[in-house]
Protein backbone atom coordinates (compact mmCIF):
# COMPACT_ATOMS: atom_id res chain seq x y z
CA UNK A 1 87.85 95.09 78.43
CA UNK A 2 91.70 95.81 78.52
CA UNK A 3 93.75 93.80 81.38
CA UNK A 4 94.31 96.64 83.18
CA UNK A 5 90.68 98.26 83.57
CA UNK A 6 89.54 94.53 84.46
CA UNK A 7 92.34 94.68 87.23
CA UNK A 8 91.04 98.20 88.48
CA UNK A 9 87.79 97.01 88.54
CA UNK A 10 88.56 93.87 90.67
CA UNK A 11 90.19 95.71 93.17
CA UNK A 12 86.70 98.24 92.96
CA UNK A 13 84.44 95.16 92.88
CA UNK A 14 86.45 93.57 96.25
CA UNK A 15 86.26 96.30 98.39
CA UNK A 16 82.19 97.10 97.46
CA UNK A 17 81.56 93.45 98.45
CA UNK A 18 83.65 93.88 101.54
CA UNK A 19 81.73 96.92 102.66
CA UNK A 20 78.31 95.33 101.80
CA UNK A 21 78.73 92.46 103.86
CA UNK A 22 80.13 94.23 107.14
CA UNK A 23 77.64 96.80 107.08
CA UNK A 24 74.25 94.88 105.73
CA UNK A 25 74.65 91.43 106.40
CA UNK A 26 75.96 89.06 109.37
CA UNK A 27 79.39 88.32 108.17
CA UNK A 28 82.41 89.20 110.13
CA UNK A 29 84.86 91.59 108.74
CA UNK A 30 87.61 88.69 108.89
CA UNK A 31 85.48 86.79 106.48
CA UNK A 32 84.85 89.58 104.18
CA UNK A 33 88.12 90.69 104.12
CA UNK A 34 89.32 87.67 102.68
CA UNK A 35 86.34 87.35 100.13
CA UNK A 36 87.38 91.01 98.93
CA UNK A 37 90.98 89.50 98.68
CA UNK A 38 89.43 86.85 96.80
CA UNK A 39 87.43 88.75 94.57
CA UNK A 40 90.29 91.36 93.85
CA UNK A 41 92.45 88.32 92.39
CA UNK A 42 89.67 86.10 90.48
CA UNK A 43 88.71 89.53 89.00
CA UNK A 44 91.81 90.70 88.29
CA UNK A 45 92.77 87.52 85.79
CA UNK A 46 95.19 85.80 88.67
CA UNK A 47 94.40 82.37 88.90
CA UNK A 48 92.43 80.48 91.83
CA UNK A 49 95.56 78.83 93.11
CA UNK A 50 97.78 82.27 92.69
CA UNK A 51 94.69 84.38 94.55
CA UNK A 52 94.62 81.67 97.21
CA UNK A 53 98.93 81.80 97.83
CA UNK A 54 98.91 85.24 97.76
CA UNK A 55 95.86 85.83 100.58
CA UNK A 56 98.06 83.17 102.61
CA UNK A 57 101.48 84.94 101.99
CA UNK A 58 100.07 88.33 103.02
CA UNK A 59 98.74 86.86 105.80
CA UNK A 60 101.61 85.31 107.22
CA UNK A 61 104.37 88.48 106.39
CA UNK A 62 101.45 90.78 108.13
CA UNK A 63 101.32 88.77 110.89
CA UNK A 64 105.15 87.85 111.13
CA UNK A 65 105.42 91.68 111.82
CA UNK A 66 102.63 92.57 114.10
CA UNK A 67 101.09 89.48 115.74
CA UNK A 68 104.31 88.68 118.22
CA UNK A 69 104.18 92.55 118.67
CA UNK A 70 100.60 92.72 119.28
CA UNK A 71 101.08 89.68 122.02
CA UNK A 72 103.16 91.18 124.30
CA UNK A 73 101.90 94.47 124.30
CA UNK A 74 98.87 93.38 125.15
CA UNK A 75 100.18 91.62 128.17
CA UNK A 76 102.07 94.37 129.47
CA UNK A 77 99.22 96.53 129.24
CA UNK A 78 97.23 93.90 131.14
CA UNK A 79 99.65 93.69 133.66
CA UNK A 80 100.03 98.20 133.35
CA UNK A 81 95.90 98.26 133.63
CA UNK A 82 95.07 96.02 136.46
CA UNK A 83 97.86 97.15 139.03
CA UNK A 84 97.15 100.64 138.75
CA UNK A 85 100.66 101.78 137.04
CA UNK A 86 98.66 102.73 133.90
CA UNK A 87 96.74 105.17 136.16
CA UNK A 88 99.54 106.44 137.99
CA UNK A 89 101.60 107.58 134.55
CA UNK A 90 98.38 109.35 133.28
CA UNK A 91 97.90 111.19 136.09
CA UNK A 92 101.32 111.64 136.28
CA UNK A 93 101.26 112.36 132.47
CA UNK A 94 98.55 115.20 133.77
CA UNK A 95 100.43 116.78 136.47
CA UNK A 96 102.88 117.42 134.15
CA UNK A 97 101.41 119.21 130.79
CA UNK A 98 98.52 120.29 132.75
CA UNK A 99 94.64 119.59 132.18
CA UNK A 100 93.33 119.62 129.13
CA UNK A 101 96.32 119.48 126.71
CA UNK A 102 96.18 115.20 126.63
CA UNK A 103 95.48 115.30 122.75
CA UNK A 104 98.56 117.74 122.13
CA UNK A 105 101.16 115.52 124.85
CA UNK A 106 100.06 112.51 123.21
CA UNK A 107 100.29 113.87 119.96
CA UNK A 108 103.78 115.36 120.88
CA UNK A 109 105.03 112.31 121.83
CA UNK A 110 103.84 110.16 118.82
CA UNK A 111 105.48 112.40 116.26
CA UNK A 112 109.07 112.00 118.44
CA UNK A 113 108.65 108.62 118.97
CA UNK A 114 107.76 107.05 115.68
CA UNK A 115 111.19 108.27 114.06
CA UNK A 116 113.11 105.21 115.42
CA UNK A 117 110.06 103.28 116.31
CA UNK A 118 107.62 101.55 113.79
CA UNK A 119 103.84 103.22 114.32
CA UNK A 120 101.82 99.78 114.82
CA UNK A 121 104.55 98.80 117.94
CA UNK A 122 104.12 102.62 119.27
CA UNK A 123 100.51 102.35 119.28
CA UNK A 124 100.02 99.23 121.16
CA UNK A 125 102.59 100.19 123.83
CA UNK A 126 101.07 103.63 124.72
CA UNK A 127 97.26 101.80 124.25
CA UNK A 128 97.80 101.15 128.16
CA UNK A 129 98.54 105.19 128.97
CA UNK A 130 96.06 106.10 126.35
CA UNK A 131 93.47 104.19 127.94
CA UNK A 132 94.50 105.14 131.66
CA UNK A 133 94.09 109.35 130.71
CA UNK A 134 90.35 108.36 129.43
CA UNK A 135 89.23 106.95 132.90
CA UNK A 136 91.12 109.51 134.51
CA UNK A 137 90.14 112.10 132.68
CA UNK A 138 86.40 111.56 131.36
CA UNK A 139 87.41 111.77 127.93
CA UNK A 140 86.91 109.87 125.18
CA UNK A 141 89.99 107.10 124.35
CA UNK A 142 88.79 107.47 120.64
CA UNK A 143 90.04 110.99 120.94
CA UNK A 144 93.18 110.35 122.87
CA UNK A 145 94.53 107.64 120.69
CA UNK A 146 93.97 108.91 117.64
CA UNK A 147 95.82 111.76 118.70
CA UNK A 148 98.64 109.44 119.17
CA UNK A 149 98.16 108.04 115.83
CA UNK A 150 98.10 111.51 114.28
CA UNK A 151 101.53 111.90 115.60
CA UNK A 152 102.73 108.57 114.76
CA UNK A 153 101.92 108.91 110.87
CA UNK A 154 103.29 112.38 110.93
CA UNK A 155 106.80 111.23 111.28
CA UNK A 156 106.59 107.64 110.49
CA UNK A 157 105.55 108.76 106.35
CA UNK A 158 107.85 112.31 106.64
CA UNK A 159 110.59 111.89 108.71
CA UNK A 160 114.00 109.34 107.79
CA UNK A 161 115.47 107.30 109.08
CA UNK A 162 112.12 105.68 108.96
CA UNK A 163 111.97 103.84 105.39
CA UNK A 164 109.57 105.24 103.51
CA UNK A 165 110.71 108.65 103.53
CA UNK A 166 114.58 107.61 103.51
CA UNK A 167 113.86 105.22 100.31
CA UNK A 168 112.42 108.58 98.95
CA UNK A 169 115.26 110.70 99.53
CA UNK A 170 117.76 107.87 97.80
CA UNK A 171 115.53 107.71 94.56
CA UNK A 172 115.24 110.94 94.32
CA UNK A 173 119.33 112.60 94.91
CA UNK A 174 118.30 114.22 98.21
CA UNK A 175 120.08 115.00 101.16
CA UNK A 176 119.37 113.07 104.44
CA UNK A 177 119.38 115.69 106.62
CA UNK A 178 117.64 118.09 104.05
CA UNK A 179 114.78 115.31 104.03
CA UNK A 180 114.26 115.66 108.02
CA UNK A 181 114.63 119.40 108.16
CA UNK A 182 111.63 119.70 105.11
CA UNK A 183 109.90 116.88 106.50
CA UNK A 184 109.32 118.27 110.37
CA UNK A 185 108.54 121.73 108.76
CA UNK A 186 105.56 120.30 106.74
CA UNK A 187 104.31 118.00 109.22
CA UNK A 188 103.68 120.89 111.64
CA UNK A 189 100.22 121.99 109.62
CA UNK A 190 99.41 118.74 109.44
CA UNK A 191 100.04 117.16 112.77
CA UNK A 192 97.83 120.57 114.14
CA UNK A 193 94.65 119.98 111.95
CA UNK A 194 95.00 116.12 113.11
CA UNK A 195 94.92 116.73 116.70
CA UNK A 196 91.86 118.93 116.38
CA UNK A 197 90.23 116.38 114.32
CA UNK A 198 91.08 114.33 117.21
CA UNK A 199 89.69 116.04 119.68
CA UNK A 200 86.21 116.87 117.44
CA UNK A 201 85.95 113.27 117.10
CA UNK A 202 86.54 112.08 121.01
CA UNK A 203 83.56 114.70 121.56
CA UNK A 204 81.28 112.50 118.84
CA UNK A 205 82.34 108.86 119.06
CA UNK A 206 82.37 109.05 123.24
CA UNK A 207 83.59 105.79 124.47
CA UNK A 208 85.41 105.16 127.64
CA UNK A 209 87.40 101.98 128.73
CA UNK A 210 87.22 99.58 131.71
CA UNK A 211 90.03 97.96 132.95
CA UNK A 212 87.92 94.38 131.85
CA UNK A 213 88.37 95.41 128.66
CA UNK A 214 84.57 96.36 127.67
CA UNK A 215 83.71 100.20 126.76
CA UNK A 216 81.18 102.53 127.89
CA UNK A 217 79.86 104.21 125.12
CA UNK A 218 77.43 106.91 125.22
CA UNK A 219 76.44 110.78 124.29
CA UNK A 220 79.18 113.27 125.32
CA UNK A 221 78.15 115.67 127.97
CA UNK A 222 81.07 118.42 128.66
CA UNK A 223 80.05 117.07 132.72
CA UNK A 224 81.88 114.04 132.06
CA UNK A 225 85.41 115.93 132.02
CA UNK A 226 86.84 115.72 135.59
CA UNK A 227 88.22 118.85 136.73
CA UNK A 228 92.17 118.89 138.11
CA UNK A 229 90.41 118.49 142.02
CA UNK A 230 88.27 115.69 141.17
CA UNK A 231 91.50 113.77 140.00
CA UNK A 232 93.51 115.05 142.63
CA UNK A 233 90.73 113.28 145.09
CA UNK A 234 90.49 109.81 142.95
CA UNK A 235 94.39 109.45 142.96
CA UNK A 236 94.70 110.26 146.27
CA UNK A 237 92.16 107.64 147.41
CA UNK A 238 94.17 104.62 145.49
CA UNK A 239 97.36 102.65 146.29
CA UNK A 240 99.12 103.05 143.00
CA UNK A 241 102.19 101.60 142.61
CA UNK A 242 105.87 103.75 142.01
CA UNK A 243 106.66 106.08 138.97
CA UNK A 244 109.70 103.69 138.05
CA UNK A 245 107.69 100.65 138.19
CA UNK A 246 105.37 101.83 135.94
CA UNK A 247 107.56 103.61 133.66
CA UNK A 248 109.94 101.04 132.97
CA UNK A 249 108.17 98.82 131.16
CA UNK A 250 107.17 101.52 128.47
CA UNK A 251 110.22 103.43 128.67
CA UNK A 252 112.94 100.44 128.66
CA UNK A 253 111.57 98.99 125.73
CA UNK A 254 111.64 102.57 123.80
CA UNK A 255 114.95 102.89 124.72
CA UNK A 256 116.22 99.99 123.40
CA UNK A 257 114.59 100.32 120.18
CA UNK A 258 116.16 103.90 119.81
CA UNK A 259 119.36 102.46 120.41
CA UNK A 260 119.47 100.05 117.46
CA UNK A 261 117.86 103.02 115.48
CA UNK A 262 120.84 105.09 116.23
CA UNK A 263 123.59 102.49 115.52
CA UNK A 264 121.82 101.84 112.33
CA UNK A 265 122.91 105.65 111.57
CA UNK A 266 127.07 105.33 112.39
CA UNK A 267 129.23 103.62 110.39
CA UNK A 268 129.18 100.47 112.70
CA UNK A 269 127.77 97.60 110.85
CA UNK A 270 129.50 94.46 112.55
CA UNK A 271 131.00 93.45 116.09
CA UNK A 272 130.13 92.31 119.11
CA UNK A 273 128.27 96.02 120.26
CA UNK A 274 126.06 96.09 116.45
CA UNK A 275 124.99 92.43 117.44
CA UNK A 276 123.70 93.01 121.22
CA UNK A 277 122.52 96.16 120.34
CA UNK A 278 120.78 94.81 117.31
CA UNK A 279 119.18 91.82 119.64
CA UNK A 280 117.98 93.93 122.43
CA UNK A 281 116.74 96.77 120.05
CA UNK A 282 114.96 94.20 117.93
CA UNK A 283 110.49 95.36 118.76
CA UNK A 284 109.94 91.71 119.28
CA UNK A 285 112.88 91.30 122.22
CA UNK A 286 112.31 95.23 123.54
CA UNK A 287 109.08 94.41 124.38
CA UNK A 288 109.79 90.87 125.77
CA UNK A 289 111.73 92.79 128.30
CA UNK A 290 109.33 95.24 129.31
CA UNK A 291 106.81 92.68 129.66
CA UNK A 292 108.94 90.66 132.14
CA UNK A 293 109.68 94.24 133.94
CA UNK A 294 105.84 94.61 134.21
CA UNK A 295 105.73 91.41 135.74
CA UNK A 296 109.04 91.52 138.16
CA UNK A 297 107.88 94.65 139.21
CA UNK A 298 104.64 95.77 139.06
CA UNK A 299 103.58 91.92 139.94
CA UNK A 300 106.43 91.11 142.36
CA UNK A 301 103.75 90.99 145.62
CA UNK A 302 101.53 88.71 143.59
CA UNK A 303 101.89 84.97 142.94
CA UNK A 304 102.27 83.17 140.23
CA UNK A 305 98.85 82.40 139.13
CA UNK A 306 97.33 85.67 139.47
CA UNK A 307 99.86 87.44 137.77
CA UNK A 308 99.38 84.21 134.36
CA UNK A 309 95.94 84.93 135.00
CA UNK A 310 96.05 88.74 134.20
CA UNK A 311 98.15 87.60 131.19
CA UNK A 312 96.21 85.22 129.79
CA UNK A 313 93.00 87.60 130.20
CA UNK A 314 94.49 90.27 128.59
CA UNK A 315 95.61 88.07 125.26
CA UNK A 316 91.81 86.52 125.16
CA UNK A 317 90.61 89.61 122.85
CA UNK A 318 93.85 89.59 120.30
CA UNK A 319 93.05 86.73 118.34
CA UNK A 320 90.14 88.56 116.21
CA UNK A 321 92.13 91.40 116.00
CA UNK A 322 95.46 89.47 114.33
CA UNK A 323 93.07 87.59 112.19
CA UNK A 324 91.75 91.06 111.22
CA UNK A 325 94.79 92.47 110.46
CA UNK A 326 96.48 89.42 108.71
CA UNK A 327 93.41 89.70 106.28
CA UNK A 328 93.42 92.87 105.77
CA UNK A 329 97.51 92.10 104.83
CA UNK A 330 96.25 89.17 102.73
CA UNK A 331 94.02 92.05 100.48
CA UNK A 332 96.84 94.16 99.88
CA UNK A 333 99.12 91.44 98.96
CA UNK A 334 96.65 90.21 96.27
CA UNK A 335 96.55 93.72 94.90
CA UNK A 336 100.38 93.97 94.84
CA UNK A 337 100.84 90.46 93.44
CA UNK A 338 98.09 91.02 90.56
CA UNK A 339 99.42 94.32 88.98
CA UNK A 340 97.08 96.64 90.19
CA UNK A 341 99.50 98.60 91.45
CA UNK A 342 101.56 99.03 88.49
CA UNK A 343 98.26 100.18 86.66
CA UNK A 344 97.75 102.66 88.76
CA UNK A 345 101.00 104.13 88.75
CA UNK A 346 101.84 104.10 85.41
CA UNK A 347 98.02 105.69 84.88
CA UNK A 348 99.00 108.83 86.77
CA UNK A 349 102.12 109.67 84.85
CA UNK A 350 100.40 110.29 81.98
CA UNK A 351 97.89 112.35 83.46
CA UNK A 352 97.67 116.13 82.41
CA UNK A 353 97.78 117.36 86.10
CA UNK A 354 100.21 119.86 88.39
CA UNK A 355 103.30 118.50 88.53
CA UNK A 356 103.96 118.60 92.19
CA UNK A 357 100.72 116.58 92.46
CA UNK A 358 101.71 113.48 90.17
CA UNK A 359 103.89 112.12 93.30
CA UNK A 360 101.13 112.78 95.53
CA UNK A 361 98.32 111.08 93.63
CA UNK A 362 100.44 108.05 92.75
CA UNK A 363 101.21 107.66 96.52
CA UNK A 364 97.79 108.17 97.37
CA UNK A 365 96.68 105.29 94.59
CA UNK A 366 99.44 103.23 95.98
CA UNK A 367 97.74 103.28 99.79
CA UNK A 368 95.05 102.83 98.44
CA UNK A 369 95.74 99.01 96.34
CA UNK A 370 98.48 98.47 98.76
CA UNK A 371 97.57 99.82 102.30
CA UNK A 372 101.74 100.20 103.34
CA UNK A 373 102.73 103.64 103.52
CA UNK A 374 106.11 102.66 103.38
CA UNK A 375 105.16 100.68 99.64
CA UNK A 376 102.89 103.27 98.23
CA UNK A 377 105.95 106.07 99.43
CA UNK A 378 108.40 103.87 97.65
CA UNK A 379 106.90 103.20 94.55
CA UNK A 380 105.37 107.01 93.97
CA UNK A 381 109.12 108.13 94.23
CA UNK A 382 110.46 105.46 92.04
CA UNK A 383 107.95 106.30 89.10
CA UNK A 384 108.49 109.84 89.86
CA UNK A 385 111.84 110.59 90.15
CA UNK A 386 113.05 109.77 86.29
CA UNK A 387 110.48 113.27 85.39
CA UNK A 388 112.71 115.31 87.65
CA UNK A 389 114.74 117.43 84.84
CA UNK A 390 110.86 117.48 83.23
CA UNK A 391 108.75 118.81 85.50
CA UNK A 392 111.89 121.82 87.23
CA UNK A 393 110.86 120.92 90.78
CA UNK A 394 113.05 120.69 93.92
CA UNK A 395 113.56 116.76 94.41
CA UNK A 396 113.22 117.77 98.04
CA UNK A 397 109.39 118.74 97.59
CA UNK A 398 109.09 115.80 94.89
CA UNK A 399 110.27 113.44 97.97
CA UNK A 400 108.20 114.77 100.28
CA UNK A 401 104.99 115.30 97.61
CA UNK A 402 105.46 110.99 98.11
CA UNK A 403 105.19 111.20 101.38
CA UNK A 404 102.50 113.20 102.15
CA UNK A 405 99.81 111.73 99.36
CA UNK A 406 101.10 108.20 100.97
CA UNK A 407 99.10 109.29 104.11
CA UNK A 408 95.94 109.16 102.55
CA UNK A 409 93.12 106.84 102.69
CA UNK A 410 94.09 104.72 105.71
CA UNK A 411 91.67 102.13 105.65
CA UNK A 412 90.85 98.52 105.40
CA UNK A 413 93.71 96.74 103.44
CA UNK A 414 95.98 98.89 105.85
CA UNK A 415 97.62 96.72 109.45
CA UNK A 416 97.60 99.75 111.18
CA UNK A 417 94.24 100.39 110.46
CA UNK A 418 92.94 97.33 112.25
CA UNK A 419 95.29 97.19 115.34
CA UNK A 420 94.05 100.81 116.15
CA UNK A 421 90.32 99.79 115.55
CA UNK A 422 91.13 96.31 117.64
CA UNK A 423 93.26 98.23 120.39
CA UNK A 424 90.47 100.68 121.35
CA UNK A 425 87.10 98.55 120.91
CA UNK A 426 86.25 100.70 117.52
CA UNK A 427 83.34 97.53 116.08
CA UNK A 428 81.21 99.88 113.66
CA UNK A 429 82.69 100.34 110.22
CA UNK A 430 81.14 103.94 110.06
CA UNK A 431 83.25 104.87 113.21
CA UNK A 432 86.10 103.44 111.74
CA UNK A 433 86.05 105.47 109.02
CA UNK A 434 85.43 108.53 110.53
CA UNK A 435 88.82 108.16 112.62
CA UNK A 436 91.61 106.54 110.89
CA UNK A 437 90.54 107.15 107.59
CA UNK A 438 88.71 110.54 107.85
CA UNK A 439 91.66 111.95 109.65
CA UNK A 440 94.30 110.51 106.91
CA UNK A 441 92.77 112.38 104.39
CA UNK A 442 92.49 115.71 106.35
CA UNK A 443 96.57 114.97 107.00
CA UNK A 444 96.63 114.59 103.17
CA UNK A 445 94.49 117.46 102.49
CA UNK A 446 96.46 120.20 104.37
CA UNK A 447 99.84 118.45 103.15
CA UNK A 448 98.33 118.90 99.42
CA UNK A 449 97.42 122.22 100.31
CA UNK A 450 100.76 123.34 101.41
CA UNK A 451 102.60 121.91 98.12
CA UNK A 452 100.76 123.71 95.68
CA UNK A 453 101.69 127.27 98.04
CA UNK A 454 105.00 126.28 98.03
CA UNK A 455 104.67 125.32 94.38
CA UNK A 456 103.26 128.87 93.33
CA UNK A 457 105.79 130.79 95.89
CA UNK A 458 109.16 128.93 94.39
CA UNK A 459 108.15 127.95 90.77
């Protein structure tokens, strides 16, 4: 067996294990995660010590992204969630794109805000609002989130200045602002099959939140949507605290972060107005601050220890899910620090396939060994940009071919994959996959489907 195949095939034999073990036997998914991870290497011809330093490095750079991130969202939602502002911005969220539509707003506002703001940091600061609409509302927060997440991944893997995309356009000769213009147009088929996917799925996986943090799960019955008078009656019977209050700590932090997004984009690169706005635009420091407006406002009548108390309640349930997703971070650094990668790539190029779909199905082999968008973007353009005078197609569509086959197969070696399943109490590996994963590859799907028409209508 060639060193490549026997690479393939410990990547193959990881994941199998992996799956086996959640689904038949008693271990925990953290455990089997890292067993895959372990697997993947041995397998793969890296040696035990080299397996072992790469499951602890992808831990740690997983974690040094998310886990501080993770932490203080999950406080300020505590905080959001047991004062009552997290109701009063859904239903305030309600009053103003009217019943019904909470898949499509959320959606909406995913796809704008995950241009300047990275998709795992977006999620858990709307998991509050998210969470809020499904009490209010009756309806699933399976539904409602991933909605958000639809929109998210939209933008975040077609739209500069995020990275993926942006690396794309530089690899490739393309215009910046051609890149956003192509990339918006092409998301809009895909962001609209998402969101219905989204709601089809809140219908099937039914599962609303309490403000303890458990879930009611159960059958969906179309009598469990409240009607606009039934939420006009529960609002009206709390004490919910002000709009501002309750904004602020969502909305500062955004703001902030679009701020160092946009100085990123001038020619300012030093002085005292880069630095500032580089420190207070930083995730980790944007949400620092709209956790301590959570608690100097929406806490300011309560004392001391109730208000540590709500904290420290909140942050009880993150510790499973950054172990989670540091593992899953450890299995896609083994891959990447093996070869696999590599293999895969360089096995597509030689393929006898469509041309626009060699970017696409490198990308799509990338998320898969890899799990980072970003990566698996990156690395499809790189490999794909030196056939440009060979295969006569627009470097624009060749760009954006990376992006969209990067949005497949969202699953276990991916971070964002387990912060969404952590966020909104998704345990069963069979609803796991139905959601994040199911709904990458119908992203991909209609994304692959509009390449080829735009293949056959310009070439």
């Amino acid at each position: 067996m060639s060193n490549e195949m026997q690479m393939l095939l410990g990547l193959f034999l990881g994941i199998a294990v992996m799956i086996i073990l959640v689904m038949k036997t008693k271990t925990h998914t953290f455990i089997a995660l890292l067993l895959a991870a372990l697997i993947c290497g041995l397998v793969g011809k890296m040696t035990p010590d080299a397996a072992i330093n790469a499951i602890q490095d992808g831990f740690g750079s997983t974690l040094k992204s998310t886990g501080i991130i993770i932490g203080l969202g999950v406080m300020m939602g505590g905080i959001l969630e047991k004062t009552g502002a997290a109701e009063r911005l859904a239903y305030t969220f309600i009053k103003l794109i009217g019943k019904g539509k909470e898949e499509w707003a959320l959606g909406i506002t995913g796809w704008i805000v995950s241009i300047p703001v990275f998709a795992d940091s977006a999620v858990v600061i709307f998991a509050p609002l998210c969470k809020a609409l499904s009490r209010v509302t009756g309806k699933s927060v399976i539904g409602l989130a991933l909605a958000l997440a639809c929109g998210l991944q939209c933008t975040h893997a077609m739209v500069p200045p995020t990275p993926g995309p942006l690396t794309a356009a530089g690899m490739m000769g393309v215009d910046v602002g051609q890149m956003i213009l192509a990339g918006a147009a092409l998301s809009i088929p895909i962001f609209i099959a998402a969101i219905l996917y989204a709601k089809w799925i809140g219908t099937k996986i039914y599962q609303i939140p309490h403000t303890d943090g458990t879930y009611d799960r159960k059958e969906f019955k179309k009598e469990y949507i409240k009607t606009m008078d039934q939420l006009d009656q529960i609002m009206n019977a709390k004490e919910l605290p002000g709009l501002w209050n309750s904004l602020s700590p969502i909305v500062v932090p955004l703001i902030l972060i679009f701020c160092k997004t946009g100085i990123s984009l001038t020619s300012i690169e030093s002085g005292l107005l880069y630095e500032v706005v580089s420190l207070f635009g930083s995730p980790i420091v944007a949400l620092a601050i709209g956790t301590t407006l959570a608690v100097y406002g929406l806490g300011a009548k309560m004392d001391q220890k109730t208000i540590i108390n709500i904290m420290n309640e909140s942050i009880k349930d993150t510790g499973i899910i950054m172990l989670i997703t540091g593992a899953g971070g450890s299995l896609g650094n083994v891959v990447k620090v093996s070869g696999v990668g590599d293999v895969l790539g360089n096995m597509v190029v030689s393929w006898p396939i469509p041309a626009i779909l060699i970017p696409v199905i490198i990308a799509a082999l990338m998320r898969i060994a890899l799990g980072s968008a970003t990566v698996a973007i990156t690395t499809a353009a790189s490999l794909t940009a030196p056939l440009i005078p060979v295969l006569g197609i627009s470097p624009v569509l060749l760009a954006q071919a990376s992006c969209i086959g990067a949005i497949a197969f969202g699953y276990f070696n991916d971070s964002g994959f387990w912060v969404f399943n952590g966020m909104f109490g998704l345990t069963e590996m069979k609803d796991q996959l139905k959601c994040k994963t199911a709904v990458s590859m119908v992203m991909a799907g209609v994304g692959v489907v509009e390449l080829v028409i735009l293949q056959m209508i310009l070439y």
